[in-house]
Each structure stands twice: as structure tokens, then as C-alpha cells.
PDB file of N, CA and C in Angstrom:
ATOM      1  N   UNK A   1     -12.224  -1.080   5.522  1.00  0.00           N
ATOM      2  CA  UNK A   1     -12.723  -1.707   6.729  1.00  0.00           C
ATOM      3  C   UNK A   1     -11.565  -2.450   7.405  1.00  0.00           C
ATOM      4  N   UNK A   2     -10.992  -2.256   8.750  1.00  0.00           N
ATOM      5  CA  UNK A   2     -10.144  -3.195   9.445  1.00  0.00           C
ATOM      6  C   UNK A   2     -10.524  -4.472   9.794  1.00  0.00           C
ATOM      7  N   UNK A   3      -9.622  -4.796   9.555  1.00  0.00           N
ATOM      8  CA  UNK A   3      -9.577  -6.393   9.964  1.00  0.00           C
ATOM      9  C   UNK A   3      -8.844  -7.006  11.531  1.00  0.00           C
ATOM     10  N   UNK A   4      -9.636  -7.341  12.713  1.00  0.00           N
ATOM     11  CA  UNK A   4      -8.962  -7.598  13.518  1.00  0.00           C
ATOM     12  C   UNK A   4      -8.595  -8.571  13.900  1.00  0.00           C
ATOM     13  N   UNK A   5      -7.447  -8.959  14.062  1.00  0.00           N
ATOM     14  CA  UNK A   5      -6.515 -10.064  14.584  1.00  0.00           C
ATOM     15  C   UNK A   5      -5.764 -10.231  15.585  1.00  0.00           C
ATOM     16  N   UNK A   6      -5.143 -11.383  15.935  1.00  0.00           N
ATOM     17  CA  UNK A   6      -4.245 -11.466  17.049  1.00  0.00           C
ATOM     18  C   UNK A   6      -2.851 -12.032  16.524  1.00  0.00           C
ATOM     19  N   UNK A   7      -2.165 -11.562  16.891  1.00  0.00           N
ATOM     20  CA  UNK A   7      -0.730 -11.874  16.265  1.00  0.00           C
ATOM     21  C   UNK A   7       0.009 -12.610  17.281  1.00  0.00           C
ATOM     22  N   UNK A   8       0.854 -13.428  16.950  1.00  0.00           N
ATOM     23  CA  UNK A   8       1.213 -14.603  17.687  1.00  0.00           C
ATOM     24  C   UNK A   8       2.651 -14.150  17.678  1.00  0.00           C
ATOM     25  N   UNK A   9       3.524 -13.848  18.806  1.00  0.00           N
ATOM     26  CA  UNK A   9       4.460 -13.345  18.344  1.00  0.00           C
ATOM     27  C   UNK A   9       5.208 -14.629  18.796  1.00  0.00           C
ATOM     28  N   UNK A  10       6.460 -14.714  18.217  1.00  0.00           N
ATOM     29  CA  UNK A  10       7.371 -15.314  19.198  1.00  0.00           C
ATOM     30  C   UNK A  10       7.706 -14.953  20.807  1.00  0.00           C
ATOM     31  N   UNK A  11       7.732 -16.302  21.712  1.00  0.00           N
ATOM     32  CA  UNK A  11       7.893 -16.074  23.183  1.00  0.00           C
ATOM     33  C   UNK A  11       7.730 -14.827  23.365  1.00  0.00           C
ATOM     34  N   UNK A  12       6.279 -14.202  23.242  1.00  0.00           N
ATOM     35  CA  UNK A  12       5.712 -13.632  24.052  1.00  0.00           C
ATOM     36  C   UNK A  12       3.895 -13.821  23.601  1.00  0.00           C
ATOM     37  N   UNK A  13       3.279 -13.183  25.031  1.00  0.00           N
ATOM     38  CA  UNK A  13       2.271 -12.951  24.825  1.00  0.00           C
ATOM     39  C   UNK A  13       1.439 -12.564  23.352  1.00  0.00           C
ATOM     40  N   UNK A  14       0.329 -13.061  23.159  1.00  0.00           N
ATOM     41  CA  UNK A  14      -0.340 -12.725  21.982  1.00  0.00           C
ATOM     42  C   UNK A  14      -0.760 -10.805  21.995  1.00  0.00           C
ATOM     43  N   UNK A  15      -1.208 -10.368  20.597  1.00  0.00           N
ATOM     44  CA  UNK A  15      -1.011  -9.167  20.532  1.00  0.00           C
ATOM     45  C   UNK A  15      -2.686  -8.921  19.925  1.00  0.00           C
ATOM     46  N   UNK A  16      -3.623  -8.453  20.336  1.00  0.00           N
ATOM     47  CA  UNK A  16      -4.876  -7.860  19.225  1.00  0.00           C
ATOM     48  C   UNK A  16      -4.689  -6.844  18.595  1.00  0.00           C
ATOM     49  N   UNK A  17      -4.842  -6.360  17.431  1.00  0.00           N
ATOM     50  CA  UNK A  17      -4.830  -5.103  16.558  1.00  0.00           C
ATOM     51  C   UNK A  17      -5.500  -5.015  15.149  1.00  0.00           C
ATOM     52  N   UNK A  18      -5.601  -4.126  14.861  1.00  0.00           N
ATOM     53  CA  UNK A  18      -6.568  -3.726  13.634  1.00  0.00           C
ATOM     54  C   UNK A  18      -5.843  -3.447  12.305  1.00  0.00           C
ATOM     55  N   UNK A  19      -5.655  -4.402  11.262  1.00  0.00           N
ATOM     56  CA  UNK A  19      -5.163  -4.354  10.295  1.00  0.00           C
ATOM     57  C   UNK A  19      -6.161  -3.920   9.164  1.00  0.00           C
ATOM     58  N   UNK A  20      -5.458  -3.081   7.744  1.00  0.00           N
ATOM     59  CA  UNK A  20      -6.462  -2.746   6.854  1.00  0.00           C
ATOM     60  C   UNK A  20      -6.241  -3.695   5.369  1.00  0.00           C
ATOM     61  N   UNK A  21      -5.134  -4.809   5.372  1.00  0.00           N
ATOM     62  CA  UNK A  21      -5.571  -5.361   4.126  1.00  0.00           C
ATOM     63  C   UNK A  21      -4.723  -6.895   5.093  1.00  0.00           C
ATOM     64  N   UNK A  22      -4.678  -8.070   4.407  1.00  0.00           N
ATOM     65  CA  UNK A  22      -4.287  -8.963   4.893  1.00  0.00           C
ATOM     66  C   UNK A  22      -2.458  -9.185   4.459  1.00  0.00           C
ATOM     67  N   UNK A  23      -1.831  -9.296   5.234  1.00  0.00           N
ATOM     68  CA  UNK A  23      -0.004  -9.303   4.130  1.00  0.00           C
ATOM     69  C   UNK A  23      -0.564 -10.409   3.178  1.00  0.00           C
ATOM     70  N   UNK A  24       0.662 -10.245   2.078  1.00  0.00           N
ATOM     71  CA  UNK A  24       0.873 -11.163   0.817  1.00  0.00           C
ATOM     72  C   UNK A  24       2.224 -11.775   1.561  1.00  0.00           C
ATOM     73  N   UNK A  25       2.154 -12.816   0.453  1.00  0.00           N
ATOM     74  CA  UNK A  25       3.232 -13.590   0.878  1.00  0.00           C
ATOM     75  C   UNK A  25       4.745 -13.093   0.961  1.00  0.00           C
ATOM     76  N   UNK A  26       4.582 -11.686   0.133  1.00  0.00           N
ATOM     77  CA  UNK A  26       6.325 -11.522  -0.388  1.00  0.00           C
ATOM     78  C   UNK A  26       6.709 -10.453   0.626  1.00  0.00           C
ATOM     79  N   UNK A  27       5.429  -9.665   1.627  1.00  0.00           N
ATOM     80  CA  UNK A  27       5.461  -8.867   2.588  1.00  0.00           C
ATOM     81  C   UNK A  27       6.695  -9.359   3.570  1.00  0.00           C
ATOM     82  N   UNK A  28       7.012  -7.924   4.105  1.00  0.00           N
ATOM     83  CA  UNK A  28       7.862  -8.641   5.217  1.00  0.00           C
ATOM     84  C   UNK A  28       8.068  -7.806   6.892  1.00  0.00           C
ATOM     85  N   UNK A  29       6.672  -6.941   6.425  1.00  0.00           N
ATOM     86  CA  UNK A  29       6.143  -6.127   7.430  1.00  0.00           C
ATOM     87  C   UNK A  29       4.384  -6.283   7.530  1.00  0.00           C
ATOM     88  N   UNK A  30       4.221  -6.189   8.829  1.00  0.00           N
ATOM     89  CA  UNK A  30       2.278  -5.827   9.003  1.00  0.00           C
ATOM     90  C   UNK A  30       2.359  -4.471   9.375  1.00  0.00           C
ATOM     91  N   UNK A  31       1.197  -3.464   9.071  1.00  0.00           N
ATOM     92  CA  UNK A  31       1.088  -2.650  10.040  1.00  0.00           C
ATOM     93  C   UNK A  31      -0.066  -2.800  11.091  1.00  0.00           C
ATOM     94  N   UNK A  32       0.119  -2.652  12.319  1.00  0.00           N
ATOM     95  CA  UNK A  32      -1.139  -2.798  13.225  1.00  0.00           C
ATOM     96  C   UNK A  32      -1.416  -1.435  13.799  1.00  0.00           C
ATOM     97  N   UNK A  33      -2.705  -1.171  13.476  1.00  0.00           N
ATOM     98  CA  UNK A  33      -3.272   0.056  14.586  1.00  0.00           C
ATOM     99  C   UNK A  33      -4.139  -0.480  15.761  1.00  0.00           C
ATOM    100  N   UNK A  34      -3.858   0.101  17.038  1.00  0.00           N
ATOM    101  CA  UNK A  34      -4.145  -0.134  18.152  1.00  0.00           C
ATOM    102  C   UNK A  34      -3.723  -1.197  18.786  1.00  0.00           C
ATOM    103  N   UNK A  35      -2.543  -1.427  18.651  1.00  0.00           N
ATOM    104  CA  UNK A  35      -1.975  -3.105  19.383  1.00  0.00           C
ATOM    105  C   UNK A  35      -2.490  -2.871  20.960  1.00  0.00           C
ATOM    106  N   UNK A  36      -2.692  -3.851  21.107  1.00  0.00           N
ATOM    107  CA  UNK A  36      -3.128  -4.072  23.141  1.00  0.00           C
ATOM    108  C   UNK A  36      -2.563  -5.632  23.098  1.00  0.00           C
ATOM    109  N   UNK A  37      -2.928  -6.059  24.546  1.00  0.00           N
ATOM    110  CA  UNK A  37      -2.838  -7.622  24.718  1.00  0.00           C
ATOM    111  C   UNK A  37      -4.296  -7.680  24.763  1.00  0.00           C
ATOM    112  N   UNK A  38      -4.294  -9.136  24.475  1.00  0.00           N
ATOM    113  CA  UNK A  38      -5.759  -9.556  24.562  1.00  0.00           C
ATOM    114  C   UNK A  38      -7.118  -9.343  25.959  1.00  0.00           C
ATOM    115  N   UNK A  39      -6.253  -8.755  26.757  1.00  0.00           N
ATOM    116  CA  UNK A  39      -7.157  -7.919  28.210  1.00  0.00           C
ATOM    117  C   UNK A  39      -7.228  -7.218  27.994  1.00  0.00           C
ATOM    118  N   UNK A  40      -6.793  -6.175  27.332  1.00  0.00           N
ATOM    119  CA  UNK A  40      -6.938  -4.589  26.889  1.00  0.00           C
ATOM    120  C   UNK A  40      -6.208  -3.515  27.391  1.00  0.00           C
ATOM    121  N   UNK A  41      -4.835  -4.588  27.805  1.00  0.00           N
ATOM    122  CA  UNK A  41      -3.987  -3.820  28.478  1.00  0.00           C
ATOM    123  C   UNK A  41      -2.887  -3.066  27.395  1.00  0.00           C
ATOM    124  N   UNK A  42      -2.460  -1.857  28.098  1.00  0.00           N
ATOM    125  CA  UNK A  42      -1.817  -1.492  26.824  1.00  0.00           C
ATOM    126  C   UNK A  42      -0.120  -2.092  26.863  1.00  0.00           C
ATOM    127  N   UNK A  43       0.417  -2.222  25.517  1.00  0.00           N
ATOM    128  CA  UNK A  43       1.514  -2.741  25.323  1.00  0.00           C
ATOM    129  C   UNK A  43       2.879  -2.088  26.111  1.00  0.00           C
ATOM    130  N   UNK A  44       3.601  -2.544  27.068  1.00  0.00           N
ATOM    131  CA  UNK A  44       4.480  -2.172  28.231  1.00  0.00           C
ATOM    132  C   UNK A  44       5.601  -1.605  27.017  1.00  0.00           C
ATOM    133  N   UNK A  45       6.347  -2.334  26.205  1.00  0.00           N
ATOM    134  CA  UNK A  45       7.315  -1.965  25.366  1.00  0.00           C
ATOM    135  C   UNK A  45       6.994  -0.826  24.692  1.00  0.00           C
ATOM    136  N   UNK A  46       5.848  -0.350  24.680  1.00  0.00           N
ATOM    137  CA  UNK A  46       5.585   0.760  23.694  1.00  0.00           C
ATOM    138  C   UNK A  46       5.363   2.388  24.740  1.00  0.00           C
ATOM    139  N   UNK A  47       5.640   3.440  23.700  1.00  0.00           N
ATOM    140  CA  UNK A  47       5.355   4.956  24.049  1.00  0.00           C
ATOM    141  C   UNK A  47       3.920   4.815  24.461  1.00  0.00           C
ATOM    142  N   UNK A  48       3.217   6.023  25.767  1.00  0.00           N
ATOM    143  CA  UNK A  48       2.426   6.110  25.508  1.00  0.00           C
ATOM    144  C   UNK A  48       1.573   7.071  24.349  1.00  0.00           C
ATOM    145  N   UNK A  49       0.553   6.618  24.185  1.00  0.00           N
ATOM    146  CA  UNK A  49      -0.241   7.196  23.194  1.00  0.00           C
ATOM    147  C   UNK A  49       0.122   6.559  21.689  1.00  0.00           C
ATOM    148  N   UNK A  50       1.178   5.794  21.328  1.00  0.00           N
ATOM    149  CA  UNK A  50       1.470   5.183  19.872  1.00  0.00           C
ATOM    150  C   UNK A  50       0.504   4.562  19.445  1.00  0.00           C
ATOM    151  N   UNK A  51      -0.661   4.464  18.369  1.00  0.00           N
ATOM    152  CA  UNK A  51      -1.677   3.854  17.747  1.00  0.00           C
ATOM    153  C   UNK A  51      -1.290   2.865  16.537  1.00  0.00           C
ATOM    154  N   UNK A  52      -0.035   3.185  16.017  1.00  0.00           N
ATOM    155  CA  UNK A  52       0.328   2.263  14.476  1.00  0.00           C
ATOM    156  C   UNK A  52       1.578   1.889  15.167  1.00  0.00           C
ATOM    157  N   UNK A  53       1.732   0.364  14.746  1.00  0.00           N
ATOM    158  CA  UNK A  53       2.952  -0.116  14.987  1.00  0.00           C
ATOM    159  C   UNK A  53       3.472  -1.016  13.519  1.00  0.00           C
ATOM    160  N   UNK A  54       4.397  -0.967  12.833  1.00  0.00           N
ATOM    161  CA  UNK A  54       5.228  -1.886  12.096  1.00  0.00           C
ATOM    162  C   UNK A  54       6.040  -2.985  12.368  1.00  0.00           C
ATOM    163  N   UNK A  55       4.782  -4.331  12.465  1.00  0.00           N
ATOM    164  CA  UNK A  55       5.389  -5.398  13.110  1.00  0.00           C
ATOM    165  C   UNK A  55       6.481  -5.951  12.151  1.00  0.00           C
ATOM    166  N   UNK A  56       7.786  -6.919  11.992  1.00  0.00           N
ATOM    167  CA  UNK A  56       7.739  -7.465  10.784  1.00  0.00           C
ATOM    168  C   UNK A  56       7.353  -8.970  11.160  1.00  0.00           C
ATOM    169  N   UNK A  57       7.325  -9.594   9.934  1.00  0.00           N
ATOM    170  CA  UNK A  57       6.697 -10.638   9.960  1.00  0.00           C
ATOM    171  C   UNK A  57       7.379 -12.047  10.093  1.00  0.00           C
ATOM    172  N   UNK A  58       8.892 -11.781  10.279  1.00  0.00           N
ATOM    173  CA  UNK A  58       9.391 -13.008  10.518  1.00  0.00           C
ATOM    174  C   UNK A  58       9.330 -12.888  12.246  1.00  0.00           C
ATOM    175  N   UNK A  59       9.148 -11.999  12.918  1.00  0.00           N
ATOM    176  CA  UNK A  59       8.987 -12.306  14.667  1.00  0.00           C
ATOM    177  C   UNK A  59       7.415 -13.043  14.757  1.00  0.00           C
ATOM    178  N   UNK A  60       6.642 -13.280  13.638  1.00  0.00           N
ATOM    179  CA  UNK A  60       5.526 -14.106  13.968  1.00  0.00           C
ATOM    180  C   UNK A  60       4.978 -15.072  14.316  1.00  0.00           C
ATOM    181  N   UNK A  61       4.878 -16.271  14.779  1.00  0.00           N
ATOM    182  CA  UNK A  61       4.393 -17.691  14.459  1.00  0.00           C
ATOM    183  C   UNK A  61       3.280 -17.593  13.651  1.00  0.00           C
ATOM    184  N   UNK A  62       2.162 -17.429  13.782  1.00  0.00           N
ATOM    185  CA  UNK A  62       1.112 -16.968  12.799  1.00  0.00           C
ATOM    186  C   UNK A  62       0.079 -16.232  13.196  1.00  0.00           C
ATOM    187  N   UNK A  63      -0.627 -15.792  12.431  1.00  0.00           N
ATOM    188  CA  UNK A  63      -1.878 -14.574  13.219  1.00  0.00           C
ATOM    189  C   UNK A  63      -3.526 -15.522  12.522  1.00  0.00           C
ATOM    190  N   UNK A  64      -4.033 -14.837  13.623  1.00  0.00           N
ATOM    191  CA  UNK A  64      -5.211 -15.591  13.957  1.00  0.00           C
ATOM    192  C   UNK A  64      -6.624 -13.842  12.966  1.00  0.00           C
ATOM    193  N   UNK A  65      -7.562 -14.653  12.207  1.00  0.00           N
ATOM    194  CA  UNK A  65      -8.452 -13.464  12.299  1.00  0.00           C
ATOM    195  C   UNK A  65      -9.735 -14.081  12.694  1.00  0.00           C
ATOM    196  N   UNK A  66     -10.133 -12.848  13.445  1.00  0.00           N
ATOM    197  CA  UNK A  66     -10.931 -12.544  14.105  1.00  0.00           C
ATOM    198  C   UNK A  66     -12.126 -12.538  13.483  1.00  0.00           C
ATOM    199  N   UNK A  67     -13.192 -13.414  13.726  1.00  0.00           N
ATOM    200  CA  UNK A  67     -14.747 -12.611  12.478  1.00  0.00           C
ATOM    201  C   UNK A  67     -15.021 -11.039  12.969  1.00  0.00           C
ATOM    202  N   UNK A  68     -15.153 -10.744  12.018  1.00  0.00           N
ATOM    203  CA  UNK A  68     -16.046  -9.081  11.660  1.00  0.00           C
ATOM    204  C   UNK A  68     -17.557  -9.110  12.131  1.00  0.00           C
ATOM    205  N   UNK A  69     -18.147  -7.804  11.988  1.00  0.00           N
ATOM    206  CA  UNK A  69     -19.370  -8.083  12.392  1.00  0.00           C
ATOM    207  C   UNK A  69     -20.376  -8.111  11.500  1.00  0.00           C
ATOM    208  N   UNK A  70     -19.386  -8.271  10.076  1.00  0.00           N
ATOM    209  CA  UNK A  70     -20.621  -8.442   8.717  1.00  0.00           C
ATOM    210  C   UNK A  70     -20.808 -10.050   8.792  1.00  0.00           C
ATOM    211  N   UNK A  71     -19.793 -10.723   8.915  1.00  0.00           N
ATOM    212  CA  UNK A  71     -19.723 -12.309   9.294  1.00  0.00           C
ATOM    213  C   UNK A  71     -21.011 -12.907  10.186  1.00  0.00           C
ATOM    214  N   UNK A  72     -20.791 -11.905  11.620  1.00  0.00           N
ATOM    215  CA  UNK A  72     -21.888 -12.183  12.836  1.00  0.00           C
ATOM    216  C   UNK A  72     -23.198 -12.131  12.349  1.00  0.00           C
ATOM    217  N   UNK A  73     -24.048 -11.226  11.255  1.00  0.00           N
ATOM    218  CA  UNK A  73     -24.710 -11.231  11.059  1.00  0.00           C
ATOM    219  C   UNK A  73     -25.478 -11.818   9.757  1.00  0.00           C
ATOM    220  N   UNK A  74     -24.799 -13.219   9.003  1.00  0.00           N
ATOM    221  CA  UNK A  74     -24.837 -13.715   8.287  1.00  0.00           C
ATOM    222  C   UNK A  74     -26.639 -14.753   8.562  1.00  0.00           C
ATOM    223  N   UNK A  75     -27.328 -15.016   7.955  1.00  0.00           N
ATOM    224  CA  UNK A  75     -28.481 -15.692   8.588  1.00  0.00           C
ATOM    225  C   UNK A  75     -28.814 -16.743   7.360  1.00  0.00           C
ATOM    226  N   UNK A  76     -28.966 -17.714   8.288  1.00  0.00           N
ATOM    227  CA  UNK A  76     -28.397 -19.279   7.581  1.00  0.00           C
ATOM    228  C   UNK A  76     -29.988 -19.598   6.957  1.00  0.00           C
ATOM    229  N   UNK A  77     -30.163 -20.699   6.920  1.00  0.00           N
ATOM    230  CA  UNK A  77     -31.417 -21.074   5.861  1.00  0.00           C
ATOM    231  C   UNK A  77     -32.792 -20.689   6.461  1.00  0.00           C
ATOM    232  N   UNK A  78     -33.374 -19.881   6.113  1.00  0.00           N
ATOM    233  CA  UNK A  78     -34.864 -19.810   6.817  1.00  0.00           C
ATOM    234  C   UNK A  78     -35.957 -20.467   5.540  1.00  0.00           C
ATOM    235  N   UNK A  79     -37.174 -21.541   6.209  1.00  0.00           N
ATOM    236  CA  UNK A  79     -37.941 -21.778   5.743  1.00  0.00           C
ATOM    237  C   UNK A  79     -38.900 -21.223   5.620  1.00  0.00           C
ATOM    238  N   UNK A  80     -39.957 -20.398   4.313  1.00  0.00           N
ATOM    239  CA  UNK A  80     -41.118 -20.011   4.458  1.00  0.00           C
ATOM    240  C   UNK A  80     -42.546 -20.853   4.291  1.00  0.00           C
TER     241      UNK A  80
END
């Protein structure tokens, strides 16, 4: 199941994309499928049509995740 996030890059714009496990600490690459900016515009620096990108992880400040939609549908205390 992907995990979607926004990646914080250094001086630039934030990035959304779909990651499939979270990095470990000793990582020193992400991979993202489907990078866009957060409008849904597609990424100017990139080919068209590229779907996987290999960010590494020291151009990061930090990445943000996104809830899933198993999260959204979590249902809190009901009384009977």
C-alpha cells in the first residue's frame, strides 16, 4: 500500500508523491512515484511522462505524511 507524502525540499517548492515503505535512518535515498507539486502540476525539472523519481535525502528538510484512507475511516467511541 503507498504511502503519500509531501517532501520538503530545500529552497524550493514542496513536492506530493507516493512512497511504498517509510526510509530508515541509515537510507540515503527515497523513491517517489508520481511526484507533482501540491496543485497537481507536473514537475517543470522533470521528462515528460517520468512516474519514479530517486530523491536523496540529504536535499530534504523533512517530509510530511499524509493520512491514508484506512486512517479516515477509523470510528471513535459509539454508545449502545
Amino acid at each position: 500500500m503507498a504511502i503519500e507524502v509531501i517532501l520538503h525540499i530545500h529552497n524550493q517548492d514542496p513536492i506530493i508523491g507516493e512512497i511504498e515503505t517509510l526510509p530508515k535512518p541509515d537510507d540515503q535515498i527515497i523513491k517517489v512515484s508520481n511526484p507533482r507539486y501540491r496543485d497537481g502540476r507536473d514537475l517543470q525539472f522533470l521528462e515528460h511522462g517520468v512516474t519514479t523519481v530517486l530523491w536523496p535525502i540529504r536535499q530534504l528538510s523533512f517530509i510530511e505524511i499524509l493520512p491514508g484512507e484506512a486512517e479516515e475511516e477509523i470510528i471513535g467511541f459509539v454508545r449502545d
